[in-house]
Protein backbone atom coordinates (compact mmCIF):
# COMPACT_ATOMS: atom_id res chain seq x y z
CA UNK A 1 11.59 -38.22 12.01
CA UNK A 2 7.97 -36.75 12.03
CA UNK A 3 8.26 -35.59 15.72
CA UNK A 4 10.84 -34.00 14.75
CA UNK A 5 10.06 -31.98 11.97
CA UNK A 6 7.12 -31.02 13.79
CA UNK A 7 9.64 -29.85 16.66
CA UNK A 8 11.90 -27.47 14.23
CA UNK A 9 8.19 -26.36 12.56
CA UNK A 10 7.08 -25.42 16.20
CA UNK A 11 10.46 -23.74 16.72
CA UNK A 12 10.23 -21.73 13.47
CA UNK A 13 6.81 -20.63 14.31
CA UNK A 14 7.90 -19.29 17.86
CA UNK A 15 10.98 -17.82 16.60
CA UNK A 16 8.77 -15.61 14.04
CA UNK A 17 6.39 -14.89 16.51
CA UNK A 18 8.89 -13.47 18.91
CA UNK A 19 10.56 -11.54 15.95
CA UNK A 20 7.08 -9.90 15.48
CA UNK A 21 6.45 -9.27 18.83
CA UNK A 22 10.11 -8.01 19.06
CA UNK A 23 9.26 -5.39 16.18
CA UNK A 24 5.75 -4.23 17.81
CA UNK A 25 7.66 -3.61 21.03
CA UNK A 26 10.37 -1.72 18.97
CA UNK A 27 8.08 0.80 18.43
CA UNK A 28 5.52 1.28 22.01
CA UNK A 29 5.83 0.78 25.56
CA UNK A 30 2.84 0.39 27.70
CA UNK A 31 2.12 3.45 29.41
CA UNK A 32 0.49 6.27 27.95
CA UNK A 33 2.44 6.14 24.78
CA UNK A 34 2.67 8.20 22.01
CA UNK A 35 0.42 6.85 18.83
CA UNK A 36 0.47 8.49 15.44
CA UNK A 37 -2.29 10.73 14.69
CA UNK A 38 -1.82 13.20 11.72
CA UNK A 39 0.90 13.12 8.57
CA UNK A 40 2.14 15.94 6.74
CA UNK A 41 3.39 16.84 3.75
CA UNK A 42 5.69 19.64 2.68
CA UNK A 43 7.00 19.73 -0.86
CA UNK A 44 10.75 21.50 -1.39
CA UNK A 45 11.86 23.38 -4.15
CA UNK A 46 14.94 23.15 -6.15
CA UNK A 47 17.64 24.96 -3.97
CA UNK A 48 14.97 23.78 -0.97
CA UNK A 49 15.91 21.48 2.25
CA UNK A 50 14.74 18.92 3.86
CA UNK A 51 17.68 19.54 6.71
CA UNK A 52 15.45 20.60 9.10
CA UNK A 53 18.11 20.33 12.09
CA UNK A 54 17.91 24.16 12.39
CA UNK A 55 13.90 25.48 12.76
CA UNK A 56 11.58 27.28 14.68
CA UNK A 57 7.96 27.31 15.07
CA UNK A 58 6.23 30.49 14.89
CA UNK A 59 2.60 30.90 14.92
CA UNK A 60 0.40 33.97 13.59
CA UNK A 61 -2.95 34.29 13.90
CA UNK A 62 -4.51 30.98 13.12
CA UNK A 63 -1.77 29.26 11.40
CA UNK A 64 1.50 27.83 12.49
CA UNK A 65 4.12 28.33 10.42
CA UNK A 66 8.18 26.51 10.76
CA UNK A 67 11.23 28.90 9.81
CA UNK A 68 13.99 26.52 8.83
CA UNK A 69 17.88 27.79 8.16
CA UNK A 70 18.97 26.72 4.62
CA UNK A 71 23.34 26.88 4.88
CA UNK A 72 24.00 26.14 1.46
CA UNK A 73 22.21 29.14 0.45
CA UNK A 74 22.16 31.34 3.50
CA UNK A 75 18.38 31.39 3.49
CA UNK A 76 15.71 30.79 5.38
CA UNK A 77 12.80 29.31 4.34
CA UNK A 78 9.16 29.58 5.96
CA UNK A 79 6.45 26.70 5.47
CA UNK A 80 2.65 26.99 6.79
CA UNK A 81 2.11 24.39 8.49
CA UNK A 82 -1.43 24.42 8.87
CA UNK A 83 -1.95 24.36 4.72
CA UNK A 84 1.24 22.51 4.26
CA UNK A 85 2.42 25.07 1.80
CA UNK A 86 5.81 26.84 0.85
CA UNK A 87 5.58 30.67 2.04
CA UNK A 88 8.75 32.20 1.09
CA UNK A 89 12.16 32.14 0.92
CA UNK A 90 14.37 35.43 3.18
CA UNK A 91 17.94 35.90 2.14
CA UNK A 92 20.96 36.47 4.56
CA UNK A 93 23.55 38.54 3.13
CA UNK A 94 26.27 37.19 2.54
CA UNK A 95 28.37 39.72 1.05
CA UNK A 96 28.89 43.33 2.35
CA UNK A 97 29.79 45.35 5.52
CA UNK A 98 27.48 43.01 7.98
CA UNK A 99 27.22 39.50 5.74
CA UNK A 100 27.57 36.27 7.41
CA UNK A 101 29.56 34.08 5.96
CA UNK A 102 28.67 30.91 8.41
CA UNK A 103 25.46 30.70 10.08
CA UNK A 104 24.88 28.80 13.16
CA UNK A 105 21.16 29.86 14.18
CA UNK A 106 18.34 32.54 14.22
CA UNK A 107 15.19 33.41 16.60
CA UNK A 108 12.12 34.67 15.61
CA UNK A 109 11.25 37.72 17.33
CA UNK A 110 8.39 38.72 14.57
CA UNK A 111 7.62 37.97 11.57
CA UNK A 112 9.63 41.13 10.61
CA UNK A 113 11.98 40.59 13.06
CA UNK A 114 14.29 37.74 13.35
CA UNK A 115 18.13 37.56 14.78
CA UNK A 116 20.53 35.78 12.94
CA UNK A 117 23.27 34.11 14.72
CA UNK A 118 27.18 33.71 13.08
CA UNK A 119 28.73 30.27 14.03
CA UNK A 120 31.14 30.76 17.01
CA UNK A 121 30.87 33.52 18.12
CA UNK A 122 28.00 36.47 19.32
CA UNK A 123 29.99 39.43 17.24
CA UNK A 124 27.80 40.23 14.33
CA UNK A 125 24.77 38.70 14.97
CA UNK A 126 22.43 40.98 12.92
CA UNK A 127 18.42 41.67 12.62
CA UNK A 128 17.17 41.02 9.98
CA UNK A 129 13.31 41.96 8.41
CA UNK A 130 11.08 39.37 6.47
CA UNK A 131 12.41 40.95 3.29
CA UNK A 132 16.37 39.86 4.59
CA UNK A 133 16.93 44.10 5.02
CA UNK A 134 19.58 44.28 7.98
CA UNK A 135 17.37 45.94 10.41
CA UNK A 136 20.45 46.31 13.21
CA UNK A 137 23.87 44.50 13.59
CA UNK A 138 25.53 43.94 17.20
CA UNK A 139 29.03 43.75 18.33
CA UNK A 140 29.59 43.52 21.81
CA UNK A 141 33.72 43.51 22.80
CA UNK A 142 34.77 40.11 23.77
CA UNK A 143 34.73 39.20 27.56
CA UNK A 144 38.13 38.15 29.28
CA UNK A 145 36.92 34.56 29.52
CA UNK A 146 36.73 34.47 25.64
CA UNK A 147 39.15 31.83 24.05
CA UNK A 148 40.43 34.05 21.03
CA UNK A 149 37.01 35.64 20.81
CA UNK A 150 35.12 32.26 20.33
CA UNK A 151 32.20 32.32 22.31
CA UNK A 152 30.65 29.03 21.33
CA UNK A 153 27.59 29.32 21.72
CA UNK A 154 24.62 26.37 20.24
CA UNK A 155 21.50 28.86 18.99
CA UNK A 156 20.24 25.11 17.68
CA UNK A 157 16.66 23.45 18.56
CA UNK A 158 17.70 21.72 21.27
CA UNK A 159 19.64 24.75 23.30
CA UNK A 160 18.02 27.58 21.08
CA UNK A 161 18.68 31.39 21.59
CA UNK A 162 15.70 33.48 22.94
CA UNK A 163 15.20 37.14 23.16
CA UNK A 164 13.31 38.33 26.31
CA UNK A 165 13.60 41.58 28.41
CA UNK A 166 16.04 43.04 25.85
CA UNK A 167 18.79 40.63 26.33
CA UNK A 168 19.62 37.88 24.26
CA UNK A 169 20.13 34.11 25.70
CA UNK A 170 22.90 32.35 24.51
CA UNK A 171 23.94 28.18 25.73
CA UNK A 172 27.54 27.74 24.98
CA UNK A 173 29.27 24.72 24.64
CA UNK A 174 33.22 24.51 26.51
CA UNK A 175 36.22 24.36 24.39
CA UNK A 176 38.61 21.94 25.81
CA UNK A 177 39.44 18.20 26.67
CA UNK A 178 36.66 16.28 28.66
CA UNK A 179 38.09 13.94 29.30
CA UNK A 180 40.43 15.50 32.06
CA UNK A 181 38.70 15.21 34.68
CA UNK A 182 40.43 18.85 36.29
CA UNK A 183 38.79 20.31 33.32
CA UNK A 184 35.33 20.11 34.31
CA UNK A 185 34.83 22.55 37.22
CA UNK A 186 32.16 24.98 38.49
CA UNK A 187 34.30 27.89 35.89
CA UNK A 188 33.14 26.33 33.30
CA UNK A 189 29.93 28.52 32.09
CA UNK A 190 27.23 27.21 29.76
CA UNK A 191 25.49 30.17 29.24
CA UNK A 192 25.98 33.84 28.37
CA UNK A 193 23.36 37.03 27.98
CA UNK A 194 23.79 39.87 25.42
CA UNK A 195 22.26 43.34 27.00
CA UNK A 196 21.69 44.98 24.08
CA UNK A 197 21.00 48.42 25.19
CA UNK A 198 24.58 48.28 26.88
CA UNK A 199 26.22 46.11 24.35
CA UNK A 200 27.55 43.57 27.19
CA UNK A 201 27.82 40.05 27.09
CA UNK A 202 27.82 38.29 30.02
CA UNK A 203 28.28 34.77 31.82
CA UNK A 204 26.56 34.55 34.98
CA UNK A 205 28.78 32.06 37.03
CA UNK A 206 25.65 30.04 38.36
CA UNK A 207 25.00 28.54 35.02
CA UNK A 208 27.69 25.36 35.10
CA UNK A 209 27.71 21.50 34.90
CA UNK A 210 25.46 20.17 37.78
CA UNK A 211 28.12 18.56 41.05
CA UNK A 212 27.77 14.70 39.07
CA UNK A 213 29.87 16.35 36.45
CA UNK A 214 32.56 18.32 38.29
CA UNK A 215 36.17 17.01 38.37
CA UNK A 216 34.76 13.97 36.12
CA UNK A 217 36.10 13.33 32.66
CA UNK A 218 33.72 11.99 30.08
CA UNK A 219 33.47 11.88 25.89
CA UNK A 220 32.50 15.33 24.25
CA UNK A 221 29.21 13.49 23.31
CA UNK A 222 28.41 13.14 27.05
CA UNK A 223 29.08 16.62 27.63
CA UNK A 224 26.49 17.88 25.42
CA UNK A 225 23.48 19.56 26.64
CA UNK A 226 19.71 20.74 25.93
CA UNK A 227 17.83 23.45 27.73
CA UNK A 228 14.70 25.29 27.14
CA UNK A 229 12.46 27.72 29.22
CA UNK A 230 8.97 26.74 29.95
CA UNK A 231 6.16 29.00 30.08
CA UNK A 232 6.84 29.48 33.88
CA UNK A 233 10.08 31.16 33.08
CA UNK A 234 12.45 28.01 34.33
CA UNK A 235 15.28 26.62 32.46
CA UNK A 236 15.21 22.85 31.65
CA UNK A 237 18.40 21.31 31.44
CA UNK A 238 19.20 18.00 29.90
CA UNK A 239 22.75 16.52 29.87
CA UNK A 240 23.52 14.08 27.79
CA UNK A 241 25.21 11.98 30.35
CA UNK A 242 23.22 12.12 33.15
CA UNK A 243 19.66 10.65 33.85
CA UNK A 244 18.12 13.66 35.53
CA UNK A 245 16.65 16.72 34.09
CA UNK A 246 17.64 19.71 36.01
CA UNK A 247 14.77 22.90 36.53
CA UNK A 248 16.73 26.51 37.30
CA UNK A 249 14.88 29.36 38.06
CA UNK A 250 15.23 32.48 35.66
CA UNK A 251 18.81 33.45 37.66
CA UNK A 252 19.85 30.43 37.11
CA UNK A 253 19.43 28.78 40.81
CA UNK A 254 18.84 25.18 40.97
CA UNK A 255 15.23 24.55 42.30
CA UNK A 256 15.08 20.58 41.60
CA UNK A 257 16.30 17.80 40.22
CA UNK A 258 13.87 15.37 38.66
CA UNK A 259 14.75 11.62 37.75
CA UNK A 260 13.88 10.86 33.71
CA UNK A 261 16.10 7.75 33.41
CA UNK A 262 15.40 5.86 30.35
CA UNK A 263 14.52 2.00 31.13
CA UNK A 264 16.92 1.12 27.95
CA UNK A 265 19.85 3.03 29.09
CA UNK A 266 21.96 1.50 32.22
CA UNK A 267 24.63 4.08 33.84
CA UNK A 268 26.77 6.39 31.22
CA UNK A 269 30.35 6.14 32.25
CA UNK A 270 32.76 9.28 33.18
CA UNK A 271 36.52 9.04 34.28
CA UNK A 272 38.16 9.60 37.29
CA UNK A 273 41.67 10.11 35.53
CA UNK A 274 42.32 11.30 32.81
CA UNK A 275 41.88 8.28 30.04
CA UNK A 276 44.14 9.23 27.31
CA UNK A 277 42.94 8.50 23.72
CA UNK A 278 39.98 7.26 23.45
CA UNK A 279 36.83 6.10 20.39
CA UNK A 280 34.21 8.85 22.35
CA UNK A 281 31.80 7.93 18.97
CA UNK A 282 32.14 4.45 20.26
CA UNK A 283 31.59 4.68 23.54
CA UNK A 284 28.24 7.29 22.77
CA UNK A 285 26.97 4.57 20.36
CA UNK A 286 27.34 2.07 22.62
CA UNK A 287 26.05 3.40 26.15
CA UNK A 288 23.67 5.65 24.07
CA UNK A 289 22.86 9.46 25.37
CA UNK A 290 20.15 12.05 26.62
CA UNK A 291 19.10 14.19 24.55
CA UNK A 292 16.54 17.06 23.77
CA UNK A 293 14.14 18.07 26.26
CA UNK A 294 10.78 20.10 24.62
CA UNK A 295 8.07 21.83 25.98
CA UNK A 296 4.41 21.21 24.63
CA UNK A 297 2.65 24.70 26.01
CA UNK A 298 -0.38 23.79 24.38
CA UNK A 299 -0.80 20.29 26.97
CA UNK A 300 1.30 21.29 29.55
CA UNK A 301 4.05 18.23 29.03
CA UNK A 302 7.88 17.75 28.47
CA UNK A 303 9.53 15.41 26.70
CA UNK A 304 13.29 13.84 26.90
CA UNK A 305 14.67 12.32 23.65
CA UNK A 306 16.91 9.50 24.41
CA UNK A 307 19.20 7.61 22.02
CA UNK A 308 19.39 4.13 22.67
CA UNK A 309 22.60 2.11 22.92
CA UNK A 310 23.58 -0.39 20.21
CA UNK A 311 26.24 -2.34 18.80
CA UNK A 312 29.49 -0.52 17.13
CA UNK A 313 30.46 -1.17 14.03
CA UNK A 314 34.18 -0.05 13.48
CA UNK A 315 33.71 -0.83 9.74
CA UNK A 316 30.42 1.29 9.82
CA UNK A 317 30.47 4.20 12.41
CA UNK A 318 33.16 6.40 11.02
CA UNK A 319 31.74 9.96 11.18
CA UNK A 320 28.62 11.81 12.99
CA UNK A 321 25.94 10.43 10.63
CA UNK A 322 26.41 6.87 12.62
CA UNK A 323 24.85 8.59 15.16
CA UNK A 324 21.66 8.44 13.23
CA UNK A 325 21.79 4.51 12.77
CA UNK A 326 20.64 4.35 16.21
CA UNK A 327 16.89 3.85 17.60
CA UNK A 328 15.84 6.47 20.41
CA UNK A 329 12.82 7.38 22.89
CA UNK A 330 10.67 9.92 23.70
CA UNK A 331 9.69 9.82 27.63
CA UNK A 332 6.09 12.38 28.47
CA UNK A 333 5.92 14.00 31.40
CA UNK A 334 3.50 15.74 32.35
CA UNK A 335 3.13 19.39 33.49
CA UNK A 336 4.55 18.27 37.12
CA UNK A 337 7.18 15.88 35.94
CA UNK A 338 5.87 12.78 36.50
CA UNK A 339 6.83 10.24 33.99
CA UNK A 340 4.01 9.15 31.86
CA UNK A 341 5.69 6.49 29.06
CA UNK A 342 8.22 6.11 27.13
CA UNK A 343 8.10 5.17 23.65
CA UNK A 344 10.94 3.40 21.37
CA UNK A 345 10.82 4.67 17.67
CA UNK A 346 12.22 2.48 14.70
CA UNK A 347 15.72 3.29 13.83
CA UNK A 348 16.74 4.60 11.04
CA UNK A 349 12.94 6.61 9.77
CA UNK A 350 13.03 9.85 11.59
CA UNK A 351 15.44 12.11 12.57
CA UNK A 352 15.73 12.96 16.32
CA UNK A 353 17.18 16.03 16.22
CA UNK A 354 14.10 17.67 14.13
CA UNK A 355 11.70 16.60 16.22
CA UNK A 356 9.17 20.20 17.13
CA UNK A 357 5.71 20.78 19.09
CA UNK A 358 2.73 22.35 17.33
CA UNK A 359 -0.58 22.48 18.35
CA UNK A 360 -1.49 19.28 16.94
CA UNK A 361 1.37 17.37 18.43
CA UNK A 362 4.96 16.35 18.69
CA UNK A 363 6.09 16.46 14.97
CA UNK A 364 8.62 14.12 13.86
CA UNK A 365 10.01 14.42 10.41
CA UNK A 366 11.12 11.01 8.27
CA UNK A 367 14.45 12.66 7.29
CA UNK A 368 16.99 10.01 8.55
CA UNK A 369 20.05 10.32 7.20
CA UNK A 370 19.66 6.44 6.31
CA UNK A 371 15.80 6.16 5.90
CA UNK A 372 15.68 4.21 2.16
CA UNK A 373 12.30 5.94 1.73
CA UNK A 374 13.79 9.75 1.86
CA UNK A 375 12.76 11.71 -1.02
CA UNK A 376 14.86 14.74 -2.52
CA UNK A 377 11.62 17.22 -2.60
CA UNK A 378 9.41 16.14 -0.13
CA UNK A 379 9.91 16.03 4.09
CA UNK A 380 7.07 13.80 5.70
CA UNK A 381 6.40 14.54 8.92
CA UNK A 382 4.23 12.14 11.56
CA UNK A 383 2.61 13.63 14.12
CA UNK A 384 2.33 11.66 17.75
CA UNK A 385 -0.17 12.67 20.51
């Protein structure tokens, strides 16, 4: 009887020493992983958010400042980051000849100059000054490839909008069932450009799923997409379903494709025939899904955001904010690609999709939908080096 308590006392003590070490590998790999290194603070007003899904970093001078879109009060609101301070708060109209009703994004061209994007389509996107004054509204006619006007396009952090040799850069997202596989083919275009001076929009027919996609069918989530442009003028893409990242020169020709497969992701499925219905929440929850791909200019390194695959809970996972009960990844690579770590983040603490670079670090706010410790005026942010 003594040997074997002393047996199940042995087994308790390994079992809670392989829960710990479980929970300390939950949160680093070995490699050169990321380790926390700075916290801020930014307190929020009463008609403030702490959505920061929708932001850009601006810097002037010597401090760095983080423009984030408020929806419920078509606003948006600037924060200095380096004194961790509340700036000011710029009004979109709403009402009147060139309001906008429902906002999808904005760029920062100045800080008196910043476009502001309406949700679905690229008619009556408007400049606006730092005092909200509409500076210039555009309306370019809609292309023939148009369905009923909609041009679709993201203008979020992880595909945002830029404004470079007086054109605007749009990613758009396809309307139509994925799932077929006839559906995804090389006329499907995932980007457009707004010429300004000769109020044209444009698709250039390069810009379209990579070959692994074509005459596939796969769950919306899985067609999803993040690109950016580096400081060398290529555009990073990063679909959600495949575990490459894809570097286009400025015309959008395909110079390489480099591997940045997550070790806790196996292979995401896609469809030869078309499946009929289908839970695509389900099947993104439980295969998990690429996500953003940043830039750090300031160290010369990019980083894929992965979320990891779990369990589905039909009880549970009903609607998008599911999506947040899972854990995710960062991977770092540095300024030639090659893969440096990757580290696994706690679930349910920060929110991927809020995650931006400063010159301290990669900044990751604690504003998970689920996280028991979010507060109503404050966003925490941790930053990782």
């Amino acid at each position: 009887m003594r040997n074997c308590t002393v047996i199940i006392a042995l087994i308790v003590t390994l079992l809670a020493c392989n829960n710990s070490r479980k929970k300390s590998e939950n949160i680093f790999r070995n490699g050169q992983n990321l380790e926390k290194t700075d916290e801020i603070q930014l307190k929020t007003d009463d008609l403030g958010t702490i959505d920061f899904l929708r932001h850009q970093v601006f810097e002037i001078e010597d401090s760095t400042f983080i423009y984030v879109l408020n929806k419920s009060i078509s606003a948006l609101e600037i924060y200095n980051l380096t004194s961790a301070k509340f700036v000011k708060r710029i009004g979109i109209p709403d009402e009147g000849p060139h309001a906008i009703t429902n906002l999808q994004g904005f760029f920062v061209h100045s800080s008196d100059s910043i476009f502001v994007f309406p949700q679905g389509h690229v008619k009556n996107t408007i400049l606006v000054s730092s005092k909200g004054e509409v500076l210039s509204h555009f309306s370019p006619p809609v292309p023939k490839n148009d369905i009923h006007g909609i041009v679709n396009h993201k203008s979020v952090p992880s595909a945002p909008s830029y404004f470079k040799d007086k054109k605007l850069y749009f990613s758009v997202l396809p309307l139509l069932d994925t799932k077929v596989p006839e559906n995804i083919n090389e006329s499907v275009l995932l980007a457009s450009e707004f010429i300004l001076e000769d109020n044209q929009l444009d698709f250039p027919d390069k810009m379209h799923y990579p070959s692994s996609y074509l005459k596939k069918g796969w769950v919306t989530y899985h067609t999803n997409y993040s690109r950016i442009i580096d400081e060398k003028g290529n555009w990073i893409y990063s679909f959600a379903g495949s575990d490459s990242l894809f570097i286009y020169d400025n015309n959008y020709k395909l110079n390489s494709k480099v591997l940045a497969k997550s070790k806790e992701i196996e292979e995401i499925p896609s469809f030869e025939v078309y499946p009929g219905k289908l839970n695509s929440m389900q099947m993104c929850i439980e295969y998990g899904s690429y996500g953003r791909v940043l830039y750090d200019k300031f160290k010369n390194l990019y980083y894929r955001i992965v979320r990891l695959p779990r369990g589905y809970d039909p009880k549970g996972d009903y609607d998008i904010n599911a999506l947040a009960k899972s854990a995710f990844s960062i991977i770092k690579f540095d300024g030639e690609f090659n893969r440096l770590s990757e580290t696994v983040f706690e679930k349910e603490i920060y929110d991927l999709n809020c995650v931006f670079i400063t010159k301290k670090g990669l900044n990751i706010p604690r504003t998970n939908y689920w996280n028991e410790d979010l507060a109503e005026d404050m966003v925490t942010i941790d930053v990782f080096n």
